[in-house]
PDBML (XML) file of the C-alpha atoms, coordinates in Angstrom:
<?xml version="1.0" encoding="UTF-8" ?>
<PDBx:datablock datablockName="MODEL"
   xmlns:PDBx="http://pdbml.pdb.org/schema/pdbx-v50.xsd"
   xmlns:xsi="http://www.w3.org/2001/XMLSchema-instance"
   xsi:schemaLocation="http://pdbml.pdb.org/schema/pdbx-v50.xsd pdbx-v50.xsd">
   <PDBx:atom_siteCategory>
      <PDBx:atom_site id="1">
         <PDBx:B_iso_or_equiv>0.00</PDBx:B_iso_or_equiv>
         <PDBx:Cartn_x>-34.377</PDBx:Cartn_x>
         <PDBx:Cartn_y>-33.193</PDBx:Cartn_y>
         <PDBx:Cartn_z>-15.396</PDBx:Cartn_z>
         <PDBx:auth_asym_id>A</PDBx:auth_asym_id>
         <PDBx:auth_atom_id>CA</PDBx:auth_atom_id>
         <PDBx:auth_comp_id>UNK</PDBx:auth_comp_id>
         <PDBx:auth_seq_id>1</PDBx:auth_seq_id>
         <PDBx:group_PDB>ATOM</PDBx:group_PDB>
         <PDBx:label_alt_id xsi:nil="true" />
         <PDBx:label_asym_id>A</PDBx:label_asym_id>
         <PDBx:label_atom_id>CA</PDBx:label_atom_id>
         <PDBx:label_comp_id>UNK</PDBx:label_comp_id>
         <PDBx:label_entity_id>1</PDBx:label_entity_id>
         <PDBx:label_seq_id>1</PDBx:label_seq_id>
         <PDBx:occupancy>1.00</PDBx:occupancy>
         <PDBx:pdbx_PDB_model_num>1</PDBx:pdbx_PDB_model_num>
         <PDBx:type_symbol>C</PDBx:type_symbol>
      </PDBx:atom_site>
      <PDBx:atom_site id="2">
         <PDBx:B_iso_or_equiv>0.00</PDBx:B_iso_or_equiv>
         <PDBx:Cartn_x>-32.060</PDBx:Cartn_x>
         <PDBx:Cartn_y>-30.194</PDBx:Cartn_y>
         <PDBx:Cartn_z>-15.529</PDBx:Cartn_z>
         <PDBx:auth_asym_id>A</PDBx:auth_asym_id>
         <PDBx:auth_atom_id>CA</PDBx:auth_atom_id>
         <PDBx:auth_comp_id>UNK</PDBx:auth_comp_id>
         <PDBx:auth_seq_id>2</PDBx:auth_seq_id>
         <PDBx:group_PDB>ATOM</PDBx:group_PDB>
         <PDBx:label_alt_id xsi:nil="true" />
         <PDBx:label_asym_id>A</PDBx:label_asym_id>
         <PDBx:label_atom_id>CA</PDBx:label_atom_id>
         <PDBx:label_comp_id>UNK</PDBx:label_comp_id>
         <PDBx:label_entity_id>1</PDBx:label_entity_id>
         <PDBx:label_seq_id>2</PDBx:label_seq_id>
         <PDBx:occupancy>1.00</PDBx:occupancy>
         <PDBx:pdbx_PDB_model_num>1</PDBx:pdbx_PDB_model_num>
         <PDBx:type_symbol>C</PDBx:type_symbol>
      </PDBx:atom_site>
      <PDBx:atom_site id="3">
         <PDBx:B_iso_or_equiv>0.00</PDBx:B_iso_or_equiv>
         <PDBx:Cartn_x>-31.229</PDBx:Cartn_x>
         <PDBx:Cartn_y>-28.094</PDBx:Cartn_y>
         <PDBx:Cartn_z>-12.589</PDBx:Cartn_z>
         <PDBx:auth_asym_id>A</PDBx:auth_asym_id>
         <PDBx:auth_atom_id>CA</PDBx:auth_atom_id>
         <PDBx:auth_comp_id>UNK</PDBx:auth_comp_id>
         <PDBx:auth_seq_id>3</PDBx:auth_seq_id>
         <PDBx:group_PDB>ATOM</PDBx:group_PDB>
         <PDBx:label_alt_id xsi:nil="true" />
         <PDBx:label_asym_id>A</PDBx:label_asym_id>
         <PDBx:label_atom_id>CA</PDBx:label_atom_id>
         <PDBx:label_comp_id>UNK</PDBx:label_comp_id>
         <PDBx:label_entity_id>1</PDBx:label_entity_id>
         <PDBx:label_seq_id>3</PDBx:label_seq_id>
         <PDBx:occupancy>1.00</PDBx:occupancy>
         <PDBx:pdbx_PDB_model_num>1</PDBx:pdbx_PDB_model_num>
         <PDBx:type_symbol>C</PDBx:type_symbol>
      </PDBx:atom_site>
      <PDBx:atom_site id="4">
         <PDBx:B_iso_or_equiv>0.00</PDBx:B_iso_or_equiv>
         <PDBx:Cartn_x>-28.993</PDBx:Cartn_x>
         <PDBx:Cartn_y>-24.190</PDBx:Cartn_y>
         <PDBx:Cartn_z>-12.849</PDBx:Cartn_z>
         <PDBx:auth_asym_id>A</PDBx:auth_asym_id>
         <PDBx:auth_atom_id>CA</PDBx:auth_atom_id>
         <PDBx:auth_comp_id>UNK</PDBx:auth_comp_id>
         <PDBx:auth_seq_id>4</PDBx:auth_seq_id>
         <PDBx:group_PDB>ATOM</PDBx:group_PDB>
         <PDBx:label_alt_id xsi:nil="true" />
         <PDBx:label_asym_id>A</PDBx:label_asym_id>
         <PDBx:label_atom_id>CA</PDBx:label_atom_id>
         <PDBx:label_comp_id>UNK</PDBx:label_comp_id>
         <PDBx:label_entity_id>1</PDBx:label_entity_id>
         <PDBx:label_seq_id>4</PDBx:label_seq_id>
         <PDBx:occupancy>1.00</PDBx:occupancy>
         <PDBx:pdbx_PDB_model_num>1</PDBx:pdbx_PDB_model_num>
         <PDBx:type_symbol>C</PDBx:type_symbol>
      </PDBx:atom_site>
      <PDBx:atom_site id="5">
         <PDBx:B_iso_or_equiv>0.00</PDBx:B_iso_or_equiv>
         <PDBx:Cartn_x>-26.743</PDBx:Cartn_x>
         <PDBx:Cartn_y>-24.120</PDBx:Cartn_y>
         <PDBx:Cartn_z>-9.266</PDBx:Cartn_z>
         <PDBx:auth_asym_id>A</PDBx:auth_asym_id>
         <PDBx:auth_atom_id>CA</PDBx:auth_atom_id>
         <PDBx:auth_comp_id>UNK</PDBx:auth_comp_id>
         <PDBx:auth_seq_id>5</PDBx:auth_seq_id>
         <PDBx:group_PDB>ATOM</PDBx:group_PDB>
         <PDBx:label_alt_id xsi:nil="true" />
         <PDBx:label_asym_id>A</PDBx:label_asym_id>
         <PDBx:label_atom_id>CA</PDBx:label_atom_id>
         <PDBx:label_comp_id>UNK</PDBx:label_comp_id>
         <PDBx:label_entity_id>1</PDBx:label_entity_id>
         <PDBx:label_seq_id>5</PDBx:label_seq_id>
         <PDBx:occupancy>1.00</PDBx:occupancy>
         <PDBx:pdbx_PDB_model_num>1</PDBx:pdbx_PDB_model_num>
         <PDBx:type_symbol>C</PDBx:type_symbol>
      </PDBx:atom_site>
      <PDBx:atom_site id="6">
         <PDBx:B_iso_or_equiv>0.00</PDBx:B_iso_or_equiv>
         <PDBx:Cartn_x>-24.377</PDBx:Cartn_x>
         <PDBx:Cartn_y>-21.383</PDBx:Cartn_y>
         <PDBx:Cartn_z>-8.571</PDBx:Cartn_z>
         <PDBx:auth_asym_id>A</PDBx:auth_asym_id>
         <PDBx:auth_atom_id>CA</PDBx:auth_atom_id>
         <PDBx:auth_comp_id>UNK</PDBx:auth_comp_id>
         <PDBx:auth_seq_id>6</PDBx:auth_seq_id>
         <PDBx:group_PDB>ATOM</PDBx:group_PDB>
         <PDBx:label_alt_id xsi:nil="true" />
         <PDBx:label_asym_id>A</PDBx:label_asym_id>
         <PDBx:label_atom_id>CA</PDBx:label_atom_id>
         <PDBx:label_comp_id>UNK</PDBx:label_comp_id>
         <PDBx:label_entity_id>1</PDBx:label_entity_id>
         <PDBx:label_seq_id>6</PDBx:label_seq_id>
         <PDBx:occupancy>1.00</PDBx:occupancy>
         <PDBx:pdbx_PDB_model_num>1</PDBx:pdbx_PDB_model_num>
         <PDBx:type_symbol>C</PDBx:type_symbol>
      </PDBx:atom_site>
      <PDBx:atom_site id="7">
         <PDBx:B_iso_or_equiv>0.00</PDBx:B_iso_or_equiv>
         <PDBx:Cartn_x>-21.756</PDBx:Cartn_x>
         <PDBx:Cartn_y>-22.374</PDBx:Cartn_y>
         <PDBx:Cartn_z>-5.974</PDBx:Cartn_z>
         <PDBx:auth_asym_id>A</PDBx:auth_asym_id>
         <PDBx:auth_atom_id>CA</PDBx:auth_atom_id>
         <PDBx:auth_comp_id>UNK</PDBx:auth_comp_id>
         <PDBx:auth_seq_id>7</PDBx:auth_seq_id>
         <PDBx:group_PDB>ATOM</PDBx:group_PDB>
         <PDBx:label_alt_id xsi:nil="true" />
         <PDBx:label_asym_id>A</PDBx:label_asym_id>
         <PDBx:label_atom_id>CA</PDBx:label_atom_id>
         <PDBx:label_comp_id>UNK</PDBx:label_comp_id>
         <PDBx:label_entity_id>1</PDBx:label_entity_id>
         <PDBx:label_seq_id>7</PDBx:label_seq_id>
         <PDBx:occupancy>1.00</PDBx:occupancy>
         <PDBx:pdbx_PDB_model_num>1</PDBx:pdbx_PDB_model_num>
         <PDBx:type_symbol>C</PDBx:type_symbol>
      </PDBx:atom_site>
      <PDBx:atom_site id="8">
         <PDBx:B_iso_or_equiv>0.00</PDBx:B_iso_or_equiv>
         <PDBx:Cartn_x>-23.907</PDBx:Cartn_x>
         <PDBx:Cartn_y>-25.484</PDBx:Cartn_y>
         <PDBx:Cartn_z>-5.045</PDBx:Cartn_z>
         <PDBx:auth_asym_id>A</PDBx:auth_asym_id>
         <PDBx:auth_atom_id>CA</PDBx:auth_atom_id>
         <PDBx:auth_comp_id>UNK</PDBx:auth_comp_id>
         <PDBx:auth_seq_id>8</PDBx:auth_seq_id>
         <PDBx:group_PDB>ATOM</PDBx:group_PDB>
         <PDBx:label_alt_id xsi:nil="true" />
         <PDBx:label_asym_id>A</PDBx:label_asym_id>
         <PDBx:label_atom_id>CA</PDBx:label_atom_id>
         <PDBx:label_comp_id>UNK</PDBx:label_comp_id>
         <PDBx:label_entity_id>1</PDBx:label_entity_id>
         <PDBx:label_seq_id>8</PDBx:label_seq_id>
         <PDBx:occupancy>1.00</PDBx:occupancy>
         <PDBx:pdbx_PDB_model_num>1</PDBx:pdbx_PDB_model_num>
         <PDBx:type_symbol>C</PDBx:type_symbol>
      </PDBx:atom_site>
      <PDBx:atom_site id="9">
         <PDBx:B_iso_or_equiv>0.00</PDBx:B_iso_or_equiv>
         <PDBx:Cartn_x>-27.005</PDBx:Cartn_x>
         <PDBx:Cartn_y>-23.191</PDBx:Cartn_y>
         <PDBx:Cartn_z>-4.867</PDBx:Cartn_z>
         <PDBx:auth_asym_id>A</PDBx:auth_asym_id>
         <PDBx:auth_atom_id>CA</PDBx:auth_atom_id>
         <PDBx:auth_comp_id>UNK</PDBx:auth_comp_id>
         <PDBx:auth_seq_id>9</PDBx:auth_seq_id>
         <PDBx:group_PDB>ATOM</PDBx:group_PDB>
         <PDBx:label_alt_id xsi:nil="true" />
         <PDBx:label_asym_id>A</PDBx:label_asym_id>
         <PDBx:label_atom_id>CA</PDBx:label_atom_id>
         <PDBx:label_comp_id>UNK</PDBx:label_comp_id>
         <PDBx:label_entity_id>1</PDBx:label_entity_id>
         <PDBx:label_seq_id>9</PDBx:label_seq_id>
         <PDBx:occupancy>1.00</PDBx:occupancy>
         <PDBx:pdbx_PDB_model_num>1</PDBx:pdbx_PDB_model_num>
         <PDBx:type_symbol>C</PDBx:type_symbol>
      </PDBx:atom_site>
      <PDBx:atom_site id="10">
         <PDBx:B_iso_or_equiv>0.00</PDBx:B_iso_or_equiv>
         <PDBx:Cartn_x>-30.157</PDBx:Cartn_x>
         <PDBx:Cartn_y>-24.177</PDBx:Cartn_y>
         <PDBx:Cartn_z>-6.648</PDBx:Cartn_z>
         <PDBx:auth_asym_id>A</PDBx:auth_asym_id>
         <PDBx:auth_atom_id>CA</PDBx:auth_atom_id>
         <PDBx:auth_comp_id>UNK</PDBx:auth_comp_id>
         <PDBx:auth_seq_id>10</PDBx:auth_seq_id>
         <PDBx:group_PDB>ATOM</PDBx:group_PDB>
         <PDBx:label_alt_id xsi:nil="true" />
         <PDBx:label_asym_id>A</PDBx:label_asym_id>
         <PDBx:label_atom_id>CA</PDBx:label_atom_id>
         <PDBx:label_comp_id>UNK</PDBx:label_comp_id>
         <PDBx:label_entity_id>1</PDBx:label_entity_id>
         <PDBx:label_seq_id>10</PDBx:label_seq_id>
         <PDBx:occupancy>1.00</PDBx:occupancy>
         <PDBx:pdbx_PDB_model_num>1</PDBx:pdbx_PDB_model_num>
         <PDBx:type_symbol>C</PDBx:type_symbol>
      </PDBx:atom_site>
      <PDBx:atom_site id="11">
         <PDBx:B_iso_or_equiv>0.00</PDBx:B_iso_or_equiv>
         <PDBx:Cartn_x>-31.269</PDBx:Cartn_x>
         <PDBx:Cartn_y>-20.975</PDBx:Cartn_y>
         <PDBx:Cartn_z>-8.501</PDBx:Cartn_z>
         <PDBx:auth_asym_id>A</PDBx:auth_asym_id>
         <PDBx:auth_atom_id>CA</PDBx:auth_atom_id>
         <PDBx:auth_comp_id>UNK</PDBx:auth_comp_id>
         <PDBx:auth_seq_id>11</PDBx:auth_seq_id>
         <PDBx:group_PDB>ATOM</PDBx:group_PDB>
         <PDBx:label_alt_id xsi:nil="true" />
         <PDBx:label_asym_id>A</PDBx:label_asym_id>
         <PDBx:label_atom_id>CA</PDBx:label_atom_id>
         <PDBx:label_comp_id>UNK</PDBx:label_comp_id>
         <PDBx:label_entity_id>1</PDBx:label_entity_id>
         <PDBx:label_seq_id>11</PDBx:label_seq_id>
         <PDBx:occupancy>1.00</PDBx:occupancy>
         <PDBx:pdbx_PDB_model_num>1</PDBx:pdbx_PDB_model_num>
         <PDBx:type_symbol>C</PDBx:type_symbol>
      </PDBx:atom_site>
      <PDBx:atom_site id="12">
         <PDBx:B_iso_or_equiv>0.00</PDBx:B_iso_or_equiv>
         <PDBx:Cartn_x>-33.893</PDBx:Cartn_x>
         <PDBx:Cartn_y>-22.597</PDBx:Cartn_y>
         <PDBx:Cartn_z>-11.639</PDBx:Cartn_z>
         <PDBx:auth_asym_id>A</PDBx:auth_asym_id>
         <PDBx:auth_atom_id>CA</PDBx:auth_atom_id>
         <PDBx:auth_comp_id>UNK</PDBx:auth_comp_id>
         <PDBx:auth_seq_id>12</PDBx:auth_seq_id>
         <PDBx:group_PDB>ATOM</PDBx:group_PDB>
         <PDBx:label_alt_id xsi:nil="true" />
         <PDBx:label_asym_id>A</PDBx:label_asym_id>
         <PDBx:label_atom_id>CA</PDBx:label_atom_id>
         <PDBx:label_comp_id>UNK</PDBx:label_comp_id>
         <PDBx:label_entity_id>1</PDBx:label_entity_id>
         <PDBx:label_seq_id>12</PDBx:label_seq_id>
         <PDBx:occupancy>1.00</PDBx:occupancy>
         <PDBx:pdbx_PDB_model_num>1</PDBx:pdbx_PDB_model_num>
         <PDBx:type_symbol>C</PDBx:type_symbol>
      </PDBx:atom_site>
      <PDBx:atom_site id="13">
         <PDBx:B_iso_or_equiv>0.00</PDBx:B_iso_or_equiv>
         <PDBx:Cartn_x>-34.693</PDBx:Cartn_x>
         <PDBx:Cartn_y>-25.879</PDBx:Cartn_y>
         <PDBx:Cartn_z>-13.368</PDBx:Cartn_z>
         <PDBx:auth_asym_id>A</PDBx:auth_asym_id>
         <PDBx:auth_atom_id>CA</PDBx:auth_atom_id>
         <PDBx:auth_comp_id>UNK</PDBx:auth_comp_id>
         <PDBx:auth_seq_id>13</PDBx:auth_seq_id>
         <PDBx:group_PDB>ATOM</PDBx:group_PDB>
         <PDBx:label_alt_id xsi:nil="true" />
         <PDBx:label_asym_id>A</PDBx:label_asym_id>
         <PDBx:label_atom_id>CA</PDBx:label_atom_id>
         <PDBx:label_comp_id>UNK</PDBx:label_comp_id>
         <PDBx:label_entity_id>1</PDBx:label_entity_id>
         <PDBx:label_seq_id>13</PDBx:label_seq_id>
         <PDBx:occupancy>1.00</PDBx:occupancy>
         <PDBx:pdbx_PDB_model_num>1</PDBx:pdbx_PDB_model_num>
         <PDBx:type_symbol>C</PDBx:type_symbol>
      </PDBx:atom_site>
      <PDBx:atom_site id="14">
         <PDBx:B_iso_or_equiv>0.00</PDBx:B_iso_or_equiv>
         <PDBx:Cartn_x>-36.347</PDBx:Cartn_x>
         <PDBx:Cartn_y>-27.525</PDBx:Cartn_y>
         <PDBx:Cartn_z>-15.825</PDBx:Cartn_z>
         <PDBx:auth_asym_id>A</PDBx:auth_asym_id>
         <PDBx:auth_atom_id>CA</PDBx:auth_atom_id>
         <PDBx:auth_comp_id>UNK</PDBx:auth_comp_id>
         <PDBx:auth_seq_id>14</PDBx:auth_seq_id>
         <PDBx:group_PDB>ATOM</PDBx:group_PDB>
         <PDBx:label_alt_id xsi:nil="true" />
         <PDBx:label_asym_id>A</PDBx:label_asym_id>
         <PDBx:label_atom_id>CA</PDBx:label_atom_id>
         <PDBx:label_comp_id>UNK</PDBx:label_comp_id>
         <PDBx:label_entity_id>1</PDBx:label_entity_id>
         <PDBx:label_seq_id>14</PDBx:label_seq_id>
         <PDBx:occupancy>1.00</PDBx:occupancy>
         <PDBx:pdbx_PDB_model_num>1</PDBx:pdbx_PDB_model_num>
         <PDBx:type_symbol>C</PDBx:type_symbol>
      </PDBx:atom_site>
      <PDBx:atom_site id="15">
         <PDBx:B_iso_or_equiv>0.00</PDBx:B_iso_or_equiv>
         <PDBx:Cartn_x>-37.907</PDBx:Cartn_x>
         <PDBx:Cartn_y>-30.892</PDBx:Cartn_y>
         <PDBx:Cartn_z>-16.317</PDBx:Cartn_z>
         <PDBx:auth_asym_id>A</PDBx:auth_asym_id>
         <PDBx:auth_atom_id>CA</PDBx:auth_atom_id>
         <PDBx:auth_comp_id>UNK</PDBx:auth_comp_id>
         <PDBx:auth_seq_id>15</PDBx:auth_seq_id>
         <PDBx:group_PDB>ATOM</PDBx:group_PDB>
         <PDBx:label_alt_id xsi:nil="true" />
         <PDBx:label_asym_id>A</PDBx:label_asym_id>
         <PDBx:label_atom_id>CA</PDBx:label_atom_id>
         <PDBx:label_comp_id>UNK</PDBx:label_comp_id>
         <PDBx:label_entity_id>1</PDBx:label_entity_id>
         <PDBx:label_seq_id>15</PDBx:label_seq_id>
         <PDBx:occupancy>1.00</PDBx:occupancy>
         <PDBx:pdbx_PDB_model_num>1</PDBx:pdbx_PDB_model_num>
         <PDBx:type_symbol>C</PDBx:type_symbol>
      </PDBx:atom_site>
      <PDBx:atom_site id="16">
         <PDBx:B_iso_or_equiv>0.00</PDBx:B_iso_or_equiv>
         <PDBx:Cartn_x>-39.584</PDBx:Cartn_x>
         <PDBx:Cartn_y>-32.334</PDBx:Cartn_y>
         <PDBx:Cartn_z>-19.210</PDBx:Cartn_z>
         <PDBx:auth_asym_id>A</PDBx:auth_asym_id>
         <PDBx:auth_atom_id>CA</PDBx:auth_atom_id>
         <PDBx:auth_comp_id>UNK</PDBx:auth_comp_id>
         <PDBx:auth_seq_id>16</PDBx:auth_seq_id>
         <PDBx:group_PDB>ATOM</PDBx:group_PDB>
         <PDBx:label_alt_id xsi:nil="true" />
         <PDBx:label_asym_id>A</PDBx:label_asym_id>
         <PDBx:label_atom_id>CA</PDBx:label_atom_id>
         <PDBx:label_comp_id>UNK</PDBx:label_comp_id>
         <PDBx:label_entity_id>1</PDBx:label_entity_id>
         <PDBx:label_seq_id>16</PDBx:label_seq_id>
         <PDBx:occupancy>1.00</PDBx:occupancy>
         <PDBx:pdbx_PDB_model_num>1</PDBx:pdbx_PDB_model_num>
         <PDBx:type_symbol>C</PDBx:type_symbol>
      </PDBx:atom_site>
      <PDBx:atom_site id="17">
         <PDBx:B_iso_or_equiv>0.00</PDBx:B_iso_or_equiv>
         <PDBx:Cartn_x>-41.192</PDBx:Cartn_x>
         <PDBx:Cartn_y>-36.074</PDBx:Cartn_y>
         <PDBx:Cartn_z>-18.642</PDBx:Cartn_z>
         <PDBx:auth_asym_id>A</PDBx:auth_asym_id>
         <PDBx:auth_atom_id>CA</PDBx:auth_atom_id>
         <PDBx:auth_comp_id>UNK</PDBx:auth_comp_id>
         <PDBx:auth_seq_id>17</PDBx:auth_seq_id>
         <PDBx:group_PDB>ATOM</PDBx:group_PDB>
         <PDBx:label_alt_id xsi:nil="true" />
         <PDBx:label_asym_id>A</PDBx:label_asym_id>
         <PDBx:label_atom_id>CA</PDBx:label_atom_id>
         <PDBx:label_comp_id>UNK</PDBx:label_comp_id>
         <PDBx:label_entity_id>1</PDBx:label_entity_id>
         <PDBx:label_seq_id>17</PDBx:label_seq_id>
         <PDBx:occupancy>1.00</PDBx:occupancy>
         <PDBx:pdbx_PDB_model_num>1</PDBx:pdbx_PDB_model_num>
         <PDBx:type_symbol>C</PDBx:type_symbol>
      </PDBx:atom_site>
      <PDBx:atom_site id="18">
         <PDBx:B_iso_or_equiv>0.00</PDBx:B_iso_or_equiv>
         <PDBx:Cartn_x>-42.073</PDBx:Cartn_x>
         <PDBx:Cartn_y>-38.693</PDBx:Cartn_y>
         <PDBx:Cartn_z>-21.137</PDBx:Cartn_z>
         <PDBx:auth_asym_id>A</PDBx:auth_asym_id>
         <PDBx:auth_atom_id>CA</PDBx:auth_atom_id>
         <PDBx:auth_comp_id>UNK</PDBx:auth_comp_id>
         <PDBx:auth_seq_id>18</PDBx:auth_seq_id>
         <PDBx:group_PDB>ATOM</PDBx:group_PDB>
         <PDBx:label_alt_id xsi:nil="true" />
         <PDBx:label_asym_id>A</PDBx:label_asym_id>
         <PDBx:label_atom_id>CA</PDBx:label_atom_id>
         <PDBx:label_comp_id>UNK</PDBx:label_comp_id>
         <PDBx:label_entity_id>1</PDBx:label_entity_id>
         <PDBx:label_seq_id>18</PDBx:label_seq_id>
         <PDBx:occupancy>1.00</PDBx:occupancy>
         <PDBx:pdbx_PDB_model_num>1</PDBx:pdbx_PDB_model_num>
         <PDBx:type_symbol>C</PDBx:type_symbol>
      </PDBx:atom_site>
      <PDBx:atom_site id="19">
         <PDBx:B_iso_or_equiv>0.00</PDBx:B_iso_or_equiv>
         <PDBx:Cartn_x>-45.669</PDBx:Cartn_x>
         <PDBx:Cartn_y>-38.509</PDBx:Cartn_y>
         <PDBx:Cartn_z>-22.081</PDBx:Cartn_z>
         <PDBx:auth_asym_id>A</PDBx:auth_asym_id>
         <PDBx:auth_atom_id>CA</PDBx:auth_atom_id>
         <PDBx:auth_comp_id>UNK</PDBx:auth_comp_id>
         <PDBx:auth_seq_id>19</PDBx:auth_seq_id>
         <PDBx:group_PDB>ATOM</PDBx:group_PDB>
         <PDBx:label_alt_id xsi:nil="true" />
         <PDBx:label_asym_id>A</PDBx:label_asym_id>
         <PDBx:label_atom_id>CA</PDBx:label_atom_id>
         <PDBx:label_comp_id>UNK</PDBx:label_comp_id>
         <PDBx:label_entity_id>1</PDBx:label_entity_id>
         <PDBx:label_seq_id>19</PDBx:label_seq_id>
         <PDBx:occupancy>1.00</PDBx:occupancy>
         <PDBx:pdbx_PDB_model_num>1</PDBx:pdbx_PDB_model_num>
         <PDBx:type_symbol>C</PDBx:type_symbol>
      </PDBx:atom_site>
      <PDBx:atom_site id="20">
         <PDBx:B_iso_or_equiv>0.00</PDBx:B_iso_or_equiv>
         <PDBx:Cartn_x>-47.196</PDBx:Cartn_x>
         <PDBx:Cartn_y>-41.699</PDBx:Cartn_y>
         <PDBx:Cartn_z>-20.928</PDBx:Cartn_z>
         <PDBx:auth_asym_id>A</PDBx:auth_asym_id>
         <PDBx:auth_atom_id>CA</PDBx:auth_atom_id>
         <PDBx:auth_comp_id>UNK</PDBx:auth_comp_id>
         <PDBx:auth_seq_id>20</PDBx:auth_seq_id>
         <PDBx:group_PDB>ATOM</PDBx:group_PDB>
         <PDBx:label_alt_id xsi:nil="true" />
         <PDBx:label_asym_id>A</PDBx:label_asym_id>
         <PDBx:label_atom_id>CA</PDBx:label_atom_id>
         <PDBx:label_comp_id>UNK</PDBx:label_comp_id>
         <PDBx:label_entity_id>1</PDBx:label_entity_id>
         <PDBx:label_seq_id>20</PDBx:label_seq_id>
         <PDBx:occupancy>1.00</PDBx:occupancy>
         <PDBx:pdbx_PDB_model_num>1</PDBx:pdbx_PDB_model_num>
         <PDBx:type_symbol>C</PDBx:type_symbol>
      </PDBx:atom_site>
      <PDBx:atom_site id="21">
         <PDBx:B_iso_or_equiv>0.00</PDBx:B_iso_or_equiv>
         <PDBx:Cartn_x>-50.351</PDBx:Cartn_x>
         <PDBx:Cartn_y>-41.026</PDBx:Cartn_y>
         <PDBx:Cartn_z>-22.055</PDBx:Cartn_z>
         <PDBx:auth_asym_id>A</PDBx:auth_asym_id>
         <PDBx:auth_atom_id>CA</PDBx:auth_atom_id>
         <PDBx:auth_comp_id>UNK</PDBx:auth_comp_id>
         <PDBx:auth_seq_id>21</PDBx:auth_seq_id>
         <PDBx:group_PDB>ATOM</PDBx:group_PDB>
         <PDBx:label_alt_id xsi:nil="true" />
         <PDBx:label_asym_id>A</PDBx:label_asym_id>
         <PDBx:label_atom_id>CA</PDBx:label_atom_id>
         <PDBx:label_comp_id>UNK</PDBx:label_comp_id>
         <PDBx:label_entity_id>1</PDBx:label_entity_id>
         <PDBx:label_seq_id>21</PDBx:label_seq_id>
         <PDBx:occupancy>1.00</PDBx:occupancy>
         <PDBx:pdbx_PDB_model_num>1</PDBx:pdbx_PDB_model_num>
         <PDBx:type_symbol>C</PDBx:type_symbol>
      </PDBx:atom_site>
      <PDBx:atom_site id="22">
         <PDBx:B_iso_or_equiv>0.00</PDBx:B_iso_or_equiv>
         <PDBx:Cartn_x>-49.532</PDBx:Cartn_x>
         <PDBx:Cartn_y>-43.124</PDBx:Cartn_y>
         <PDBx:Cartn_z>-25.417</PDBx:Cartn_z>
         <PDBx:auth_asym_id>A</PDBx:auth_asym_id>
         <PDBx:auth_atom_id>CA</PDBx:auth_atom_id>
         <PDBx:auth_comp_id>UNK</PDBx:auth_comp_id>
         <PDBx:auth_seq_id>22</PDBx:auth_seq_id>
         <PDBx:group_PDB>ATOM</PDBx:group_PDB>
         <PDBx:label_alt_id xsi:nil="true" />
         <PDBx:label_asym_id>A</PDBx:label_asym_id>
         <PDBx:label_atom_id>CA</PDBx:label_atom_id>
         <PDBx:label_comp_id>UNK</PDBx:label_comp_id>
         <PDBx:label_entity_id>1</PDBx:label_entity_id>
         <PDBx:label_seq_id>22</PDBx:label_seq_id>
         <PDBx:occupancy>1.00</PDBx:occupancy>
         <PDBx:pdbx_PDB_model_num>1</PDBx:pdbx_PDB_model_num>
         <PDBx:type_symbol>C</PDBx:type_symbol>
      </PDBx:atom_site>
      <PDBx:atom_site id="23">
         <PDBx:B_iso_or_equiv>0.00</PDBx:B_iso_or_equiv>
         <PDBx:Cartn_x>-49.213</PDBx:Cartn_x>
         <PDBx:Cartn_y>-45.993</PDBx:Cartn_y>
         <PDBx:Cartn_z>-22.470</PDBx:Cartn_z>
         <PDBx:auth_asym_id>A</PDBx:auth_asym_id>
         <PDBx:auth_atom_id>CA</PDBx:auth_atom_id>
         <PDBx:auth_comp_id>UNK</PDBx:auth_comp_id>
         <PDBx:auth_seq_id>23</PDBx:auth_seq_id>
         <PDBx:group_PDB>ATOM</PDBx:group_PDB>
         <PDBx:label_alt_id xsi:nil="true" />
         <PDBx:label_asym_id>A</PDBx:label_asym_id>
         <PDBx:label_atom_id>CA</PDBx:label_atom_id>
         <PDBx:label_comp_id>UNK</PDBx:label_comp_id>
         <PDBx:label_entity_id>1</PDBx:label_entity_id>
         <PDBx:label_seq_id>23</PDBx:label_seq_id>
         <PDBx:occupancy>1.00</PDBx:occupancy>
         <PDBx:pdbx_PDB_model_num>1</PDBx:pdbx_PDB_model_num>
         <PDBx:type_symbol>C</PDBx:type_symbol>
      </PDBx:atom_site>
      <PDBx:atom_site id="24">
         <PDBx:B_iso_or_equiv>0.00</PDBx:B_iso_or_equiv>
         <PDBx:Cartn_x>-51.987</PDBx:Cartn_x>
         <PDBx:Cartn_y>-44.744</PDBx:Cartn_y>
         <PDBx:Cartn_z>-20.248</PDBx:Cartn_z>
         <PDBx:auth_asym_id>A</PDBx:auth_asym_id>
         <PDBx:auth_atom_id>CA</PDBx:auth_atom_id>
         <PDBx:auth_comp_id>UNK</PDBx:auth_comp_id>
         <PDBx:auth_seq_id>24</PDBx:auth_seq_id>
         <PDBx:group_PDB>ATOM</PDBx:group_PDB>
         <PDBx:label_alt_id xsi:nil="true" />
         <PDBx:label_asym_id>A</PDBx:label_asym_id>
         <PDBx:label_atom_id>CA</PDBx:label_atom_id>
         <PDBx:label_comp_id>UNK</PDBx:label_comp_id>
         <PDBx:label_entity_id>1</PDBx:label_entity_id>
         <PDBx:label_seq_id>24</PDBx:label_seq_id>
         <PDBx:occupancy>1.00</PDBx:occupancy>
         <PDBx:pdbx_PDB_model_num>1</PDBx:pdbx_PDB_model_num>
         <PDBx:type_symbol>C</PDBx:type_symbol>
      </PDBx:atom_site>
   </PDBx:atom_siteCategory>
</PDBx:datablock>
């Protein structure tokens, strides 16, 4: 869960979560 900030100003991000559908 990755975020790009420029001078403590959110400006993009990226998340990638586990795939729980092998649990689910």
């Amino acid at each position: 869960a990755l975020v790009a900030e420029q001078d403590g100003k959110i400006v993009g991000f990226g998340v990638a979560i586990p795939d729980i559908n092998q649990i689910l």
